[in-house]
Protein backbone atom coordinates (compact mmCIF):
# COMPACT_ATOMS: atom_id res chain seq x y z
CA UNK A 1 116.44 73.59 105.50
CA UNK A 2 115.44 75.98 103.05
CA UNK A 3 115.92 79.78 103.50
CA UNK A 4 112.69 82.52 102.72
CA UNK A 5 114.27 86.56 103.51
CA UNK A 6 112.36 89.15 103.96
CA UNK A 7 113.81 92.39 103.97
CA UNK A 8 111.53 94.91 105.66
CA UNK A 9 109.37 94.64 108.78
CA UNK A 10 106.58 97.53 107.82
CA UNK A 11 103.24 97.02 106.14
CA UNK A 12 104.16 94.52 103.66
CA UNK A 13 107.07 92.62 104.66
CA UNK A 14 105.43 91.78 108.10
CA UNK A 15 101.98 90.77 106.60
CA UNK A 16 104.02 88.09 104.10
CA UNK A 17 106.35 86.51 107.54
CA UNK A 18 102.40 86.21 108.87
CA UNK A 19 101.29 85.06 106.08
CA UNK A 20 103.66 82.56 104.83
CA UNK A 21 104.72 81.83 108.13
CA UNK A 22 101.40 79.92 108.42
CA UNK A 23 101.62 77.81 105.00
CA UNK A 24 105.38 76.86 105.17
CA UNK A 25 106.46 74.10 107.16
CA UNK A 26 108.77 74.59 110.21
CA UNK A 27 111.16 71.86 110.00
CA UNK A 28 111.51 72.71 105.97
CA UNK A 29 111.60 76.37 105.72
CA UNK A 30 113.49 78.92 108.00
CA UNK A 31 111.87 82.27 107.50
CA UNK A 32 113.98 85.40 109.04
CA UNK A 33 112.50 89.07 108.53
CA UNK A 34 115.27 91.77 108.82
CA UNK A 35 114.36 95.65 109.38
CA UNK A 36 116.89 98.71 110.53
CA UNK A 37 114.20 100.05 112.77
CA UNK A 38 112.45 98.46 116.02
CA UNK A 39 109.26 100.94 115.45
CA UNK A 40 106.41 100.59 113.62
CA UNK A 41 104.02 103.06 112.55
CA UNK A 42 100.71 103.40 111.50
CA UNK A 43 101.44 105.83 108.73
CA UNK A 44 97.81 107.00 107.46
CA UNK A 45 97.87 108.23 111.19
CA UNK A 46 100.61 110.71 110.37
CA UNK A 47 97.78 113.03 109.10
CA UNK A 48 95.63 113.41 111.92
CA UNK A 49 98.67 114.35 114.88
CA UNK A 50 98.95 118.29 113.35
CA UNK A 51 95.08 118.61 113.86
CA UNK A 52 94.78 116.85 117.31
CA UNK A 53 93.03 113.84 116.08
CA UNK A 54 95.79 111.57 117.08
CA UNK A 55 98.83 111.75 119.02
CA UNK A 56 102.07 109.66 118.37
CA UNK A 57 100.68 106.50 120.71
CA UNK A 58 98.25 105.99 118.98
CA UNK A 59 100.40 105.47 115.97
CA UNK A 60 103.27 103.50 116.80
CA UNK A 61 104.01 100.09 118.31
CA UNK A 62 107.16 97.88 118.73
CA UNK A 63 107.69 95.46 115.38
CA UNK A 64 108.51 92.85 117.10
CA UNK A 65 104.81 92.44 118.62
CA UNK A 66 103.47 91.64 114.88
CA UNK A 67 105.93 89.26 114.09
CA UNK A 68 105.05 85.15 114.81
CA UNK A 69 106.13 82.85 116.00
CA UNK A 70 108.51 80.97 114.08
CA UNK A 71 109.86 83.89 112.45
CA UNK A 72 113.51 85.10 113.26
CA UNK A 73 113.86 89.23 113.50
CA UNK A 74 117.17 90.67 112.44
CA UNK A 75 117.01 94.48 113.36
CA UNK A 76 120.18 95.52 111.19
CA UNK A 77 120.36 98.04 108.38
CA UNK A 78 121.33 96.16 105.32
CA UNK A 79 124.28 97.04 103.20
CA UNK A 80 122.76 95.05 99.74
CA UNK A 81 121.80 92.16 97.94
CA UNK A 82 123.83 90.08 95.94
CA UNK A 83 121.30 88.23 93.92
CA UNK A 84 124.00 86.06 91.40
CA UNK A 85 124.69 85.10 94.79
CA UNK A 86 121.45 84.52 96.80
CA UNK A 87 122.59 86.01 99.42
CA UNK A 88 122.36 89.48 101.46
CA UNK A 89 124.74 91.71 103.56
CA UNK A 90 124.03 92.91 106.65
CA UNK A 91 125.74 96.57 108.10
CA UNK A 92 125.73 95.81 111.57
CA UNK A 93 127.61 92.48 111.17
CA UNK A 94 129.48 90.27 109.50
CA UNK A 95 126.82 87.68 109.31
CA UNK A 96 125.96 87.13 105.49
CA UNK A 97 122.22 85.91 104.95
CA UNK A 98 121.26 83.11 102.17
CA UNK A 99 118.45 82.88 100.46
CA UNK A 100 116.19 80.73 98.43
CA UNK A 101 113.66 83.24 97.74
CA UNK A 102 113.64 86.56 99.09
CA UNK A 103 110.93 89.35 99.30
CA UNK A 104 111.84 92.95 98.84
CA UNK A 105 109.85 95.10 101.10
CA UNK A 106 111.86 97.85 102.36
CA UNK A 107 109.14 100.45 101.18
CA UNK A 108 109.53 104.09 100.50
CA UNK A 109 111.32 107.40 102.58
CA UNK A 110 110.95 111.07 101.93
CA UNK A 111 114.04 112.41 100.17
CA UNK A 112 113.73 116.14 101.02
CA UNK A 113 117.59 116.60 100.08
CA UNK A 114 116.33 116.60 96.83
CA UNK A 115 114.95 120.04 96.53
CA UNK A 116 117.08 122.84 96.98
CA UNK A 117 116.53 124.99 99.56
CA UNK A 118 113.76 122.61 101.25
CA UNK A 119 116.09 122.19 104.81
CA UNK A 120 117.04 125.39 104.49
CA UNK A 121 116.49 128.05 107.15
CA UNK A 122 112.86 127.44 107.92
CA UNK A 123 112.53 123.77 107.69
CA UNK A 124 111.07 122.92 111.10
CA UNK A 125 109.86 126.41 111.63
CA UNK A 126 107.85 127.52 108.40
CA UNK A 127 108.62 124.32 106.46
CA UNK A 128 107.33 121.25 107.56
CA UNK A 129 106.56 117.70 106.39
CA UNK A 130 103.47 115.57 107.64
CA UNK A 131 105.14 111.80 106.47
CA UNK A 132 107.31 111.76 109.79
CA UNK A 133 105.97 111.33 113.16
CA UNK A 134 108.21 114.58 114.10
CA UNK A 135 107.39 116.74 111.19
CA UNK A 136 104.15 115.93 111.84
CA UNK A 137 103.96 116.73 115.38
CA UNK A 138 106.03 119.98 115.04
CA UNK A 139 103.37 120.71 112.08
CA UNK A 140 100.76 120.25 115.04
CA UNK A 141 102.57 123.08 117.45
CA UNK A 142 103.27 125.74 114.50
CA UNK A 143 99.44 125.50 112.93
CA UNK A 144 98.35 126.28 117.06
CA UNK A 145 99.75 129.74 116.77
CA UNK A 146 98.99 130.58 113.43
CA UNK A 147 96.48 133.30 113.14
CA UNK A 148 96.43 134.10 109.72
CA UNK A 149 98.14 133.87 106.14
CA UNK A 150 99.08 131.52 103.08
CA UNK A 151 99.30 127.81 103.86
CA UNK A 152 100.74 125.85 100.53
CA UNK A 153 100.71 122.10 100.30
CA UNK A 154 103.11 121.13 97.81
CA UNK A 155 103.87 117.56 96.10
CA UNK A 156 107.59 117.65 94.62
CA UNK A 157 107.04 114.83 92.43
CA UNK A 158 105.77 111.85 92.06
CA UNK A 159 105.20 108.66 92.77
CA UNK A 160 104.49 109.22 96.34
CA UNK A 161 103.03 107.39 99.55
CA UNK A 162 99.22 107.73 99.69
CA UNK A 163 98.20 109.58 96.75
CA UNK A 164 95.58 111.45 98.42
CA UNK A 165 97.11 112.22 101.62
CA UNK A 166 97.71 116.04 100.51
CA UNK A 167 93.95 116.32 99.37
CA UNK A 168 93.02 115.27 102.97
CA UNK A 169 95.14 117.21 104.63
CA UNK A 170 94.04 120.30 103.39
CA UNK A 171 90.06 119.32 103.87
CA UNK A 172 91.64 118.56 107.65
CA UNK A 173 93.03 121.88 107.40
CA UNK A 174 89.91 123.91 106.34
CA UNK A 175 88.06 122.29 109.42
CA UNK A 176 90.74 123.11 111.71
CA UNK A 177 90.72 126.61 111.12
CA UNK A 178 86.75 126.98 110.76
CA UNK A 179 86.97 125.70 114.25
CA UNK A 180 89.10 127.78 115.72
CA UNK A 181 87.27 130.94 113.57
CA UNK A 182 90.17 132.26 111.64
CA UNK A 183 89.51 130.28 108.10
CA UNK A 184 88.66 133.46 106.42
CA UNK A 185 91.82 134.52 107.14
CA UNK A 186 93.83 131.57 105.95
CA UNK A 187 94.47 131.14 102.54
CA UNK A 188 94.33 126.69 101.69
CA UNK A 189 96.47 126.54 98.56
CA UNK A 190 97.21 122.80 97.13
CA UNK A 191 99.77 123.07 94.69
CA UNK A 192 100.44 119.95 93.01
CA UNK A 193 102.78 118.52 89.11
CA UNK A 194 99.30 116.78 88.17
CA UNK A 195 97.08 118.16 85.63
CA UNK A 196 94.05 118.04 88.31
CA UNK A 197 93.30 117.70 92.15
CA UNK A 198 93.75 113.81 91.79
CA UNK A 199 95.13 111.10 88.95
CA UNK A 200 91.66 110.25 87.31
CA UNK A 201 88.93 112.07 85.76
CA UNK A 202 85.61 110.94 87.39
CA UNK A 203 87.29 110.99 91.07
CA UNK A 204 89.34 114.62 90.20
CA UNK A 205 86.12 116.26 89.17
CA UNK A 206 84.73 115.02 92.56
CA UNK A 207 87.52 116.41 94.57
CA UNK A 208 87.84 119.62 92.74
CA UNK A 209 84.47 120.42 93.27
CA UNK A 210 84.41 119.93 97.05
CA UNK A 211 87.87 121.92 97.33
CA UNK A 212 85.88 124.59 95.20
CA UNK A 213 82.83 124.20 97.80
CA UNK A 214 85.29 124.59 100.31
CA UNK A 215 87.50 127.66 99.07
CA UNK A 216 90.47 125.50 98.75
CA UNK A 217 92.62 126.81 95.83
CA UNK A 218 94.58 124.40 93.48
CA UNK A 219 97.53 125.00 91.43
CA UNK A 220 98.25 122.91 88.84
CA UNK A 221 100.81 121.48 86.57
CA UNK A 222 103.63 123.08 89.01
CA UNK A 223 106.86 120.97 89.00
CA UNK A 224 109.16 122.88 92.15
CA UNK A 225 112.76 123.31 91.50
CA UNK A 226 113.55 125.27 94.37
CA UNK A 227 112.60 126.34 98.02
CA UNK A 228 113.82 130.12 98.64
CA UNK A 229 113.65 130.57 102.55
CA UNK A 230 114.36 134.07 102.67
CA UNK A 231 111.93 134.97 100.59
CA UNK A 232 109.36 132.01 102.09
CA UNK A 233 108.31 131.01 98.21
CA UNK A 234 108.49 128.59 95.94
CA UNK A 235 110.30 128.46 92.43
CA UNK A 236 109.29 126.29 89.55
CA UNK A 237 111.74 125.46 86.76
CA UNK A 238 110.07 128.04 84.61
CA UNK A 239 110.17 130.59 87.77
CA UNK A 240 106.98 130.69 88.86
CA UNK A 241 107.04 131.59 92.42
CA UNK A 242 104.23 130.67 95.18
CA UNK A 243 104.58 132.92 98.24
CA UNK A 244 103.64 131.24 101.64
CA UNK A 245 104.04 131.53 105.23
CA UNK A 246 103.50 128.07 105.92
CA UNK A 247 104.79 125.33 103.14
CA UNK A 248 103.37 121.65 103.84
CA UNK A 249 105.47 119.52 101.65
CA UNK A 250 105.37 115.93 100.35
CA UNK A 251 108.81 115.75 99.36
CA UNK A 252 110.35 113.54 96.79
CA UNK A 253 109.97 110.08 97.45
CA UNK A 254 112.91 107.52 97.15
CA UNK A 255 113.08 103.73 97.34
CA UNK A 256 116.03 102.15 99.84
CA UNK A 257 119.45 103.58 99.29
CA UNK A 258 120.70 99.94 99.69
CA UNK A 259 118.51 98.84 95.99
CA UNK A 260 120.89 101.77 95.04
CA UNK A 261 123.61 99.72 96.59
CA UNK A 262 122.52 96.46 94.83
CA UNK A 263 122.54 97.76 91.45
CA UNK A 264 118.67 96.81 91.67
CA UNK A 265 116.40 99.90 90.93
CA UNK A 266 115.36 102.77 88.67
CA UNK A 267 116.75 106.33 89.04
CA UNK A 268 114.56 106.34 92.99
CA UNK A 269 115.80 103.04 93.94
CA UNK A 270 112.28 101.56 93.01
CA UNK A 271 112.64 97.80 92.21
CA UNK A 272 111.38 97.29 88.43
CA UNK A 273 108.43 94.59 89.27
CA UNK A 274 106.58 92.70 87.02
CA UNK A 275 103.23 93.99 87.77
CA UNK A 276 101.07 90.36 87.51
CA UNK A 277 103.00 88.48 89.01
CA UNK A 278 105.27 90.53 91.37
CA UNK A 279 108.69 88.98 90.63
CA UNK A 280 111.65 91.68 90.58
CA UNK A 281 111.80 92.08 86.60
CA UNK A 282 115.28 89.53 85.95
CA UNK A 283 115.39 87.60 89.07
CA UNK A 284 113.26 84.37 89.19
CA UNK A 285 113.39 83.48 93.19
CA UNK A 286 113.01 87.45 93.81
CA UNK A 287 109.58 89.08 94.72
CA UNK A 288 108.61 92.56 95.86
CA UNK A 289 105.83 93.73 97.65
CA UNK A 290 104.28 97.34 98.73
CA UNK A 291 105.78 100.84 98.10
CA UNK A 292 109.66 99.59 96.98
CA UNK A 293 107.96 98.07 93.81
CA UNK A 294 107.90 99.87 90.78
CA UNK A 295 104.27 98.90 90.25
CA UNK A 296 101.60 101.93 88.44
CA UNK A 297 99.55 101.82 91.54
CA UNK A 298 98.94 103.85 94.31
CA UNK A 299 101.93 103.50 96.80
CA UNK A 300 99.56 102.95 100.01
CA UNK A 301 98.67 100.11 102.78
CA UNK A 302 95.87 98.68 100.70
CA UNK A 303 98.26 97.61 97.64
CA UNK A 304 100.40 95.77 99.83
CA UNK A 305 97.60 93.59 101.68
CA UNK A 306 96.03 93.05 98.33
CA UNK A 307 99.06 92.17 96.16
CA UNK A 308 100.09 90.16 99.15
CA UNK A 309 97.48 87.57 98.61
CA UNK A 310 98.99 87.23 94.87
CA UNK A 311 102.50 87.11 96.01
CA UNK A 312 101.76 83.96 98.18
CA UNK A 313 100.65 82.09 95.56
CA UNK A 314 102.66 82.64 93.59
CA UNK A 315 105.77 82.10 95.62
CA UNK A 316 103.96 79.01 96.79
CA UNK A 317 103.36 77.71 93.07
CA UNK A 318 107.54 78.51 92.39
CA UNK A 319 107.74 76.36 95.33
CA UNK A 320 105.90 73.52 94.62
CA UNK A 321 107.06 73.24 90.81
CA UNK A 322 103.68 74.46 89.15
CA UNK A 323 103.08 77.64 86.78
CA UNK A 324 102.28 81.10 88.68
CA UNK A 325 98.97 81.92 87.67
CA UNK A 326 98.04 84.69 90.16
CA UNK A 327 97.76 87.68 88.56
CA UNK A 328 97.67 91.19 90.60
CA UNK A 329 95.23 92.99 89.12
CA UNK A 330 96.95 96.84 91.05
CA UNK A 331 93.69 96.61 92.99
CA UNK A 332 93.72 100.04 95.32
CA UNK A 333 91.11 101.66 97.64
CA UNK A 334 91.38 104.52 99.83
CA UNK A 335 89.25 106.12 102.27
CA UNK A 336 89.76 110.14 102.09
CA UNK A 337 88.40 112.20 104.73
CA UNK A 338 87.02 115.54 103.62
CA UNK A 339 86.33 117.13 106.76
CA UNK A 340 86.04 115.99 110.56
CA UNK A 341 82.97 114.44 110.26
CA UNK A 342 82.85 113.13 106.36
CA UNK A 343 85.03 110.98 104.21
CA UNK A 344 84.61 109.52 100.75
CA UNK A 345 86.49 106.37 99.25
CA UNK A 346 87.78 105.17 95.95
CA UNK A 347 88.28 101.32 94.54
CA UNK A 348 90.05 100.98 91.73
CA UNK A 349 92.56 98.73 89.77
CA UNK A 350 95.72 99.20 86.86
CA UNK A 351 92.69 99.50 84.27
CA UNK A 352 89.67 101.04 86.05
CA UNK A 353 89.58 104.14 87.39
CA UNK A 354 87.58 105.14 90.84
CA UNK A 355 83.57 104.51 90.23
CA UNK A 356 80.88 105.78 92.32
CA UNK A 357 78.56 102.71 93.84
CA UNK A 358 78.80 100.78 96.84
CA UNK A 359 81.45 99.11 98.86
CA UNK A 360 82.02 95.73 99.44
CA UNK A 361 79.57 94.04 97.48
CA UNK A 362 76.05 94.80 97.03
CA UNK A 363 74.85 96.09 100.73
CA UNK A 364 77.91 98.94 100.73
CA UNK A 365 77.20 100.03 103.45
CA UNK A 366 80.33 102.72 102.31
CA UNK A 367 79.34 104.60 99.57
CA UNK A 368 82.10 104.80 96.43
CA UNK A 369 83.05 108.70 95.66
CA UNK A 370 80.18 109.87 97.73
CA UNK A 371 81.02 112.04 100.74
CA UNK A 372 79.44 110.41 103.90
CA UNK A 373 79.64 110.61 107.61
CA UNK A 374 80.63 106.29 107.44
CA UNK A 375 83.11 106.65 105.22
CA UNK A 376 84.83 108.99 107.82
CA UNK A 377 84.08 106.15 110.49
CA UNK A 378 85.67 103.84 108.62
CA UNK A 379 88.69 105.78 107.65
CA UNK A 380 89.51 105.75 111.57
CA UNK A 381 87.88 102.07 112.01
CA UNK A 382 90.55 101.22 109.62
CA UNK A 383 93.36 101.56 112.13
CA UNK A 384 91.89 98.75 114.20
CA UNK A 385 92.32 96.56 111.28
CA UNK A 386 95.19 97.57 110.77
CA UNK A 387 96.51 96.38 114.06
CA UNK A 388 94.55 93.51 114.21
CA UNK A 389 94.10 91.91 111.27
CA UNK A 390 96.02 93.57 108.30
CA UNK A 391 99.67 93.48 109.15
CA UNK A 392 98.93 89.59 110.72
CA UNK A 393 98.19 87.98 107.93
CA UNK A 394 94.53 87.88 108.71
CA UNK A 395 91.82 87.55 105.46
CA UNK A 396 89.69 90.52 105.28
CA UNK A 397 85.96 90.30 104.48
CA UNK A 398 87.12 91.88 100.54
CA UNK A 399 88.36 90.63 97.44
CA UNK A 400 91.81 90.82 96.88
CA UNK A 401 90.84 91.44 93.07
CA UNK A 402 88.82 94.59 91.99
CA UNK A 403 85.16 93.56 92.13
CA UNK A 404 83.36 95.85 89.10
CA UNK A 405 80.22 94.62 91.51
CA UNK A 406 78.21 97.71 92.67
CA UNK A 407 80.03 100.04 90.37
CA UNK A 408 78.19 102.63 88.19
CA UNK A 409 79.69 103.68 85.32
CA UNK A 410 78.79 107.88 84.28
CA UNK A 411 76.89 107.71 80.90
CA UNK A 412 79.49 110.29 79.74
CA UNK A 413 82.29 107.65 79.93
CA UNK A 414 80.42 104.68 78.49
């Protein structure tokens, strides 16, 4: 018998056990799936628990129910890899497990340690994250009784999970308190190390001008050294300070402390990844899929499902002794909500950025960079299939390549 690993049972490493799982015979190949943690969670649900849009049921579930049949599940924390080796240690035991090929997909965690200052005094109480099922629901009970002030959204650094995660959460955040009547006495404040409100030109101008329709302030090119609690601001390395009385922050984002361990990653335990053909850059029977690649993509669901379908086949061609031809093209979309009722989405690849048009193919029906009451339905629609067919395996009705199909081009950038 012949030995596939995957370490991680989240997004990407459950979708490849479903996947492969289903091409692989069972009296040749043993597939075992090995995760520290018996939860998993829906994370683009993280955003809506502070505004009452969902609660923590409706975001997590028990890993083993996604896993098939067929598939052994090791819950263990993993102490590294030895690739010269091919084999993996385990924490929790003293089993040792072989490999023939092994898929890293141990993902991404918030590193708040990292700033200074940032789990200081008021982290909990002034200072929250919304990346964590409890920052986000303790985010949820401070925003009830807030009546008034400076609300900053910081990003540390990057890269981090879901690019546009902070954009939504303060259009979430400008509803919220138009609801409740106060917003004219809340100051929205994204401060952010980008040059812009988002990564690319056509989609930044986009965003900045609904944040400027909504009298959402931005602050740009703002790299945070420190968090002073006492005086609730934030420092910059030049010393710029930001005064708040609430700080939202998407802290710096780390790869797997055991890739650290293995002597595998870059200086945040990201796994250098060839970014075609998703081998771990040096290691021939060594893939990695979703947010613990290296990859210059969005770090988000949608990578993960879509590079997935290039992973298999390649893995499959290593397999069966013919050249990997699959090539991942860093094909990305995200739906963003802008409000409770609207959302817009973005498609877009390594070498094209986001594009107004259509989505899929010709008859849409979601409209690209175009703010739309069914682009908010499908943001939530999206947890369904997330549930039901993403994370099993299941094909979804897209290609797994960027499709330039229904795009428009702006005659400025022609």
């Amino acid at each position: 018998m012949k030995n596939i690993l995957i370490l991680g049972a989240g997004t990407a490493g459950t979708l490849m056990a479903n996947k492969l799982r289903k091409k692989l015979n069972r009296k040749e190949w043993n597939i075992t799936i090995v995760d520290e943690d018996k939860t998993h969670y829906y994370q683009p649900g993280f955003l809506f628990i502070p505004f009452g849009i969902y609660d923590e049921k409706d975001v997590i579930k028990p890993k083993s129910k996604f896993i098939p049949k067929g598939v052994d599940l090791i819950i263990s924390k993993i102490e590294k890899i030895i690739p010269t080796e091919n084999r993996v240690t385990l924490q929790d035991s003293k089993i040792d497990l072989k490999y023939d090929y092994l898929i890293i997909a141990t993902g991404t965690r918030i590193a708040p340690e990292e700033t200074p200052g940032l789990q200081g005094d008021l982290w909990y109480k002034d200072i929250f994250d919304f990346y964590t099922v409890e920052g986000a629901v303790a985010l949820g009970e401070r925003i009830k009784s807030f009546n008034g002030g400076r609300i900053i959204v910081n990003i540390t650094e990057l890269p981090f999970k879901c690019p546009v995660a902070p954009l939504e959460f303060v259009f979430l955040a400008d509803t919220y308190f138009k609801k409740r009547g106060i917003r004219d006495k809340v100051d929205i404040t994204l401060v952010t190390p980008l040059p812009g409100a988002f990564t690319k030109p056509i989609a930044t101008k986009m965003l900045s001008g609904l944040m400027v329709e909504k009298n959402i302030n931005l602050i740009t090119d703002y790299n945070i050294s420190e968090v002073d609690n006492a005086g609730k601001r934030i420092l910059d390395y030049a010393g710029k300070a930001v005064d708040f009385d609430i700080l939202v922050t998407v802290p710096t984002n780390k790869g797997a402390d055991m890739i650290e361990r293995s002597g595998m990653g870059d200086d945040l335990n990201f796994v250098p990844t060839d970014k075609h053909t998703l081998q771990a850059i040096g290691y021939e029977n060594i893939f990695v899929l979703g947010d613990a690649a290296n990859l210059p993509t969005s770090k988000a669901g949608s990578v993960a499902h879509f590079a997935g379908d290039f992973l298999e086949a390649n893995l499959l061609s290593l397999i069966n002794g013919t050249p990997m031809t699959a090539k991942f093209d860093g094909h990305a979309n995200c739906y963003i909500v802008t409000s409770d009722k609207k959302g817009t989405l973005i498609d877009f690849n390594y070498d094209t950025e986001p594009l107004p048009g259509r989505y899929p193919y010709f008859i849409g029906p979601f409209g690209l960079l175009k703010n739309t009451r069914l682009n908010y339905f499908g943001k939530l629609f999206f947890k369904w299939m997330y549930w039901n067919l993403l994370i099993k395996g299941h094909d979804l009705p897209v290609t797994s390549h960027m499709s330039m199909c229904c795009k428009e081009v702006p005659k400025e950038t022609k």
